[in-house]
Protein backbone atom coordinates (compact mmCIF):
# COMPACT_ATOMS: atom_id res chain seq x y z
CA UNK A 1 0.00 0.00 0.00
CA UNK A 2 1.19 3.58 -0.97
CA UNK A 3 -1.40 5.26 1.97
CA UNK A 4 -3.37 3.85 4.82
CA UNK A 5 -5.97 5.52 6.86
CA UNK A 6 -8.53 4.19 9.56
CA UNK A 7 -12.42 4.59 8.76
CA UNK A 8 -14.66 7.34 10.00
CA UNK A 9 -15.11 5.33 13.17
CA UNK A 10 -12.18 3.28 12.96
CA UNK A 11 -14.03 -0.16 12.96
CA UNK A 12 -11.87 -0.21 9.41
CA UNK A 13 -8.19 0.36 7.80
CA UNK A 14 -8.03 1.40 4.54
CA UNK A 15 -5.24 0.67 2.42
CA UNK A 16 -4.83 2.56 -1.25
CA UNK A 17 -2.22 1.23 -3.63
CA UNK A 18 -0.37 2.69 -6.41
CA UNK A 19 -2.76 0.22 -9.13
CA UNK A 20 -5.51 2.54 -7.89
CA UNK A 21 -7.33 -0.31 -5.72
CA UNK A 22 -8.95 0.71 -2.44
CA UNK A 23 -9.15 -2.28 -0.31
CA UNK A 24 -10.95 -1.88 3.25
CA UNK A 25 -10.18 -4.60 6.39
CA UNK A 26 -12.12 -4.55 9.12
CA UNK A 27 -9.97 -3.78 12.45
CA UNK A 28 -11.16 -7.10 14.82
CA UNK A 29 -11.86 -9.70 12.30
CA UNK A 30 -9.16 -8.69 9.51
CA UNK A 31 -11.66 -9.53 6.77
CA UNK A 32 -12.23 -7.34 3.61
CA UNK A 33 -15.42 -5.13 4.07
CA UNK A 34 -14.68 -3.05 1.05
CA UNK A 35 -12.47 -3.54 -2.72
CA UNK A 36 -13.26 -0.54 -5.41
CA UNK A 37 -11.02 1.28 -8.10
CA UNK A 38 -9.34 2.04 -10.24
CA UNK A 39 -12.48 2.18 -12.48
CA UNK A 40 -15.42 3.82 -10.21
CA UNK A 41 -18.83 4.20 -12.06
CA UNK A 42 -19.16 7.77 -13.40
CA UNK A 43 -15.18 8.63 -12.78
CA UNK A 44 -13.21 9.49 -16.20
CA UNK A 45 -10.43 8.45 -16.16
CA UNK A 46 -10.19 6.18 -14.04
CA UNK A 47 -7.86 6.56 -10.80
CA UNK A 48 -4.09 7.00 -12.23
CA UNK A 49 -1.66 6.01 -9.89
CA UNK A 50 -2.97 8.01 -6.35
CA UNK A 51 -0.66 8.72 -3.92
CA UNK A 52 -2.62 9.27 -0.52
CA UNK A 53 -5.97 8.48 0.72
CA UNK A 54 -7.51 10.58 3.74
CA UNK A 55 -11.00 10.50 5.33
CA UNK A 56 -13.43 12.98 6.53
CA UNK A 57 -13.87 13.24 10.35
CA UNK A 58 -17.45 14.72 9.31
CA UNK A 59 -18.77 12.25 7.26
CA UNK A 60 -16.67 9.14 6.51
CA UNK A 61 -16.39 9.91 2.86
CA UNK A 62 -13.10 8.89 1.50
CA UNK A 63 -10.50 11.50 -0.40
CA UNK A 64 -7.84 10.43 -2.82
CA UNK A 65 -5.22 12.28 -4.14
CA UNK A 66 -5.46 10.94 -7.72
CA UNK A 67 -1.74 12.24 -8.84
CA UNK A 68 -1.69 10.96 -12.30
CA UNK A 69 -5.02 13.20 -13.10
CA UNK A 70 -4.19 16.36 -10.92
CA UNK A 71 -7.01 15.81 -9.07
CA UNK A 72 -8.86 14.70 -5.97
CA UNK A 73 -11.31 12.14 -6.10
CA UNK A 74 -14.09 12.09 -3.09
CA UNK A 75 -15.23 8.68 -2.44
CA UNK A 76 -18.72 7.89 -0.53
CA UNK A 77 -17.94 5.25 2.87
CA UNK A 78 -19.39 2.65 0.07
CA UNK A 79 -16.81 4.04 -2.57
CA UNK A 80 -19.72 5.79 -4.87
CA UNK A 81 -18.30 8.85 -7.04
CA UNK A 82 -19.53 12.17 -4.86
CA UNK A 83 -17.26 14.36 -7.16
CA UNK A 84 -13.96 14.97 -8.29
CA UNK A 85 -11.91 18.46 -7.08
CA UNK A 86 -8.88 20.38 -9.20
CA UNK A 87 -7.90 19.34 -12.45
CA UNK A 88 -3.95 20.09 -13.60
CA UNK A 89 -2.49 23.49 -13.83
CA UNK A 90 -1.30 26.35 -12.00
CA UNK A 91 -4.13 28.67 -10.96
CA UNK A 92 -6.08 28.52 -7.83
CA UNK A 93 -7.68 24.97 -7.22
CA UNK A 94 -5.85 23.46 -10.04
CA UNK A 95 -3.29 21.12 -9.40
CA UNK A 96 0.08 19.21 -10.24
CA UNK A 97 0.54 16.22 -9.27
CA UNK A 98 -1.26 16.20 -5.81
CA UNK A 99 0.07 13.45 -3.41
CA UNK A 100 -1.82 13.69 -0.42
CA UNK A 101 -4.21 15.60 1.48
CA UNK A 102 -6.15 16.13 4.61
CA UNK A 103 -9.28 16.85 5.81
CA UNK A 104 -11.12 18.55 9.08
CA UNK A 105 -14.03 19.53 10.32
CA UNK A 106 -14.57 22.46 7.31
CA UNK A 107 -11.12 22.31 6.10
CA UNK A 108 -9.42 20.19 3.25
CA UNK A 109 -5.47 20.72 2.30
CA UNK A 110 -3.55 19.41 -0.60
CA UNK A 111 -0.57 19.21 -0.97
CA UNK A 112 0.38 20.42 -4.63
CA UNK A 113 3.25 18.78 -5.39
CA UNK A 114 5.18 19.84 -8.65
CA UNK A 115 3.60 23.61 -8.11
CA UNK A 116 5.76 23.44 -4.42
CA UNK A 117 2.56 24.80 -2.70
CA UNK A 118 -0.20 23.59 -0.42
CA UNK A 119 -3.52 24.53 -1.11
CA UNK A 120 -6.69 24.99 1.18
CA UNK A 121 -10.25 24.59 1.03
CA UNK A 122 -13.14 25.31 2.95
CA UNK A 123 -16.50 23.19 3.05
CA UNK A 124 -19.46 24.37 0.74
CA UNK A 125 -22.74 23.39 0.90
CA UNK A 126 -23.16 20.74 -1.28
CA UNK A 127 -21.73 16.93 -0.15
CA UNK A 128 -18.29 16.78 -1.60
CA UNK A 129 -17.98 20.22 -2.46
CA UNK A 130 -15.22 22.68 -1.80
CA UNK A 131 -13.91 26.58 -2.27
CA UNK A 132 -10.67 27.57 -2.65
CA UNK A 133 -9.73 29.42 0.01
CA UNK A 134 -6.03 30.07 -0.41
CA UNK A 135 -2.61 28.69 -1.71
CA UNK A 136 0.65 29.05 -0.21
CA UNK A 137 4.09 27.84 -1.12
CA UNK A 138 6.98 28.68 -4.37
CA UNK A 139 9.70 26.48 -4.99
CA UNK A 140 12.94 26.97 -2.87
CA UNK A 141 14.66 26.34 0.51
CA UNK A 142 13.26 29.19 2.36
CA UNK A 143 10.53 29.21 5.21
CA UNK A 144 8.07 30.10 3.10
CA UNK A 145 8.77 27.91 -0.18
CA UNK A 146 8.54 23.92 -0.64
CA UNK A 147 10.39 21.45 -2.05
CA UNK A 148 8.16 18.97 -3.75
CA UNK A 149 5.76 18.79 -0.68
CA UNK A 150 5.26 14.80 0.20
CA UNK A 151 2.31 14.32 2.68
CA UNK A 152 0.47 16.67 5.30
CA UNK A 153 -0.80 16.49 8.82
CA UNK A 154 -3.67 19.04 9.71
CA UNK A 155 -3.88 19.32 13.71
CA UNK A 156 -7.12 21.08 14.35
CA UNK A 157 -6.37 21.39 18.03
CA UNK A 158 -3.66 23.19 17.76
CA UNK A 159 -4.63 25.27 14.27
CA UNK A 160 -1.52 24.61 12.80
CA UNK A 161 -0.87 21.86 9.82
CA UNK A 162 2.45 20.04 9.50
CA UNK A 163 4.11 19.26 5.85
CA UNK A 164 6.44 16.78 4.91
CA UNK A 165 8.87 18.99 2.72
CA UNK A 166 10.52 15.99 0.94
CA UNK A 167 13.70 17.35 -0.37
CA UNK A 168 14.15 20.23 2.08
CA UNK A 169 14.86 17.72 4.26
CA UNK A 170 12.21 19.09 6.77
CA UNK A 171 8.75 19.08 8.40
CA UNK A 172 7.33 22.13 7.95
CA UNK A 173 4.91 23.96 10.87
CA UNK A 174 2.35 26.54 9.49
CA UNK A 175 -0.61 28.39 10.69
CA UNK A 176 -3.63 26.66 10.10
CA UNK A 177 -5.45 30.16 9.37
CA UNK A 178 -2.95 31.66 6.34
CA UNK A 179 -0.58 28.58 6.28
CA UNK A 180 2.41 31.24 7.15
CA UNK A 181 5.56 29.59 8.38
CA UNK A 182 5.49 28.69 12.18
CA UNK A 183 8.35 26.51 12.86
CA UNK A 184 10.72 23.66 10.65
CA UNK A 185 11.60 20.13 12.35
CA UNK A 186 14.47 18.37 11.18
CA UNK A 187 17.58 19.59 9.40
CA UNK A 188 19.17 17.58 6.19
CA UNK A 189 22.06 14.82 7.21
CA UNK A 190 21.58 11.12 9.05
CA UNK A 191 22.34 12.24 12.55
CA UNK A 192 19.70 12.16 15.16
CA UNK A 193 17.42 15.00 14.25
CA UNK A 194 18.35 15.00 10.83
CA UNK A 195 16.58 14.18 7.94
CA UNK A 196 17.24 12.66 4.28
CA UNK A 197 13.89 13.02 2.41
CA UNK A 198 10.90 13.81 4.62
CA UNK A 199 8.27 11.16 3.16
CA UNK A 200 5.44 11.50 5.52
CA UNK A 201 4.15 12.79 9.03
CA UNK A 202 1.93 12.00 11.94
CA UNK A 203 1.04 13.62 15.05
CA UNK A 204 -0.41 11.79 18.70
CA UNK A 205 -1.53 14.53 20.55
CA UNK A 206 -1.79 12.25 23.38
CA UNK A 207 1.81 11.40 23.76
CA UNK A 208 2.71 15.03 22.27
CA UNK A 209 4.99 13.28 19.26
CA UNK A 210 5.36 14.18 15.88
CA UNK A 211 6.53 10.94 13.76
CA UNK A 212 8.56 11.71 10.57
CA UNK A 213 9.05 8.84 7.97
CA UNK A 214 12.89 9.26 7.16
CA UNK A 215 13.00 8.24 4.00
CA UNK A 216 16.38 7.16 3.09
CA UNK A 217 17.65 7.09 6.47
CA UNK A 218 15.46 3.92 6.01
CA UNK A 219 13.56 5.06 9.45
CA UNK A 220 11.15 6.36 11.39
CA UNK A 221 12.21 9.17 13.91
CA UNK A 222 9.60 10.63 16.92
CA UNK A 223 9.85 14.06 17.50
CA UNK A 224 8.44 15.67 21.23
CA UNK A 225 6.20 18.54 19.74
CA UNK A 226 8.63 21.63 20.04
CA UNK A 227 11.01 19.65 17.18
CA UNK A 228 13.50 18.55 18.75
CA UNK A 229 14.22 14.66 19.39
CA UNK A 230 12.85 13.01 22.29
CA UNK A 231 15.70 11.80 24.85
């Protein structure tokens, strides 16, 4: 699986993989409770090689960043077509190879990966529907900028959302509200505290830990939430 996520009441993993197959287990018994993709009724094309699969804490629908179309796909619990979201480019809501996204209470963020930005949406009326709200990110090193961003953590509790900045090397912090640069975890090397390829990111706000998938460190490394590595 390229993506994993637990169902809207987490009786269910999900597990996305790079074919375009969404296969669903159920947490206690391990058997399948759900199998759809790549071709969903009413979806042209079908999925092209999706990269990360999220779902909503409101409703249980299901998102997929759907990377080879520049789009995002929103799934029903059952895996029925609500709608489809972007389309490739560079203009507000349009995207570039999207590889992951998240999604809160009225909030969804993609990460728009080949135009080195993260986008954000709020909730419209209609199920499955969302307005651009704002995009933030250029290509480069500096606080502000991304370098192809990999995955992204939105923590609602503490309005901030956390990026995996894959070749910076870093985890990016921002502001949940304008996305402007908080805070950077990680530094580039293969020392403790130091990253080579930031490929994804988790938070437990119970234990206070921010886990960072070090890509070709081949590991994981936990991070206490003020970035700097637990002793």
């Amino acid at each position: 699986p390229i993506s994993v996520a637990f169902s809207h009441r987490g009786e269910a993993v999900l597990a996305l993989d790079s074919k375009g197959q969404i296969h669903g287990f159920d947490v206690e018994s391990g058997k399948a409770v759900l199998g759809v993709g790549p071709t969903i009724e009413g979806l042209e094309p079908p999925l092209n090689n999706p990269h990360g699969i999220r779902v909503d804490p409101s409703t249980g629908n299901l998102y997929v960043a759907d990377f080879g179309n520049h789009r995002i796909v929103v799934l029903s619990p059952q895996g029925a077509l609500l709608g489809t979201l972007g389309g490739r480019g560079t203009g507000d809501g349009q995207f570039s190879f999207p590889t992951n996204c998240d999604v809160t209470e009225d909030t969804l963020w993609v990460c728009d990966y080949s135009n080195s930005r993260v986008q954000k949406f709020r909730r419209a009326e209609s199920q499955g529907s969302w307005d651009f709200a704002l995009a933030q990110g250029t290509y480069g090193p500096g606080p502000e900028s991304f370098h192809w961003p990999e995955r992204i953590c939105a923590v609602a509790e503490e309005a901030v959302v956390l990026v995996a900045d894959k070749d910076n090397h870093r985890v990016k912090v921002a502001r949940a509200e304008d996305l402007s640069f908080v805070a950077s975890i990680g530094t580039p090397g293969s020392g403790p505290g130091q990253l080579n390829q930031a490929w994804g990111v988790a938070v437990d706000l119970q234990w206070g830990a921010v886990t960072v998938a070090d890509c070709y460190n081949h590991r994981l490394q936990l991070f206490c939430a003020h970035g700097l590595p637990p002793n």
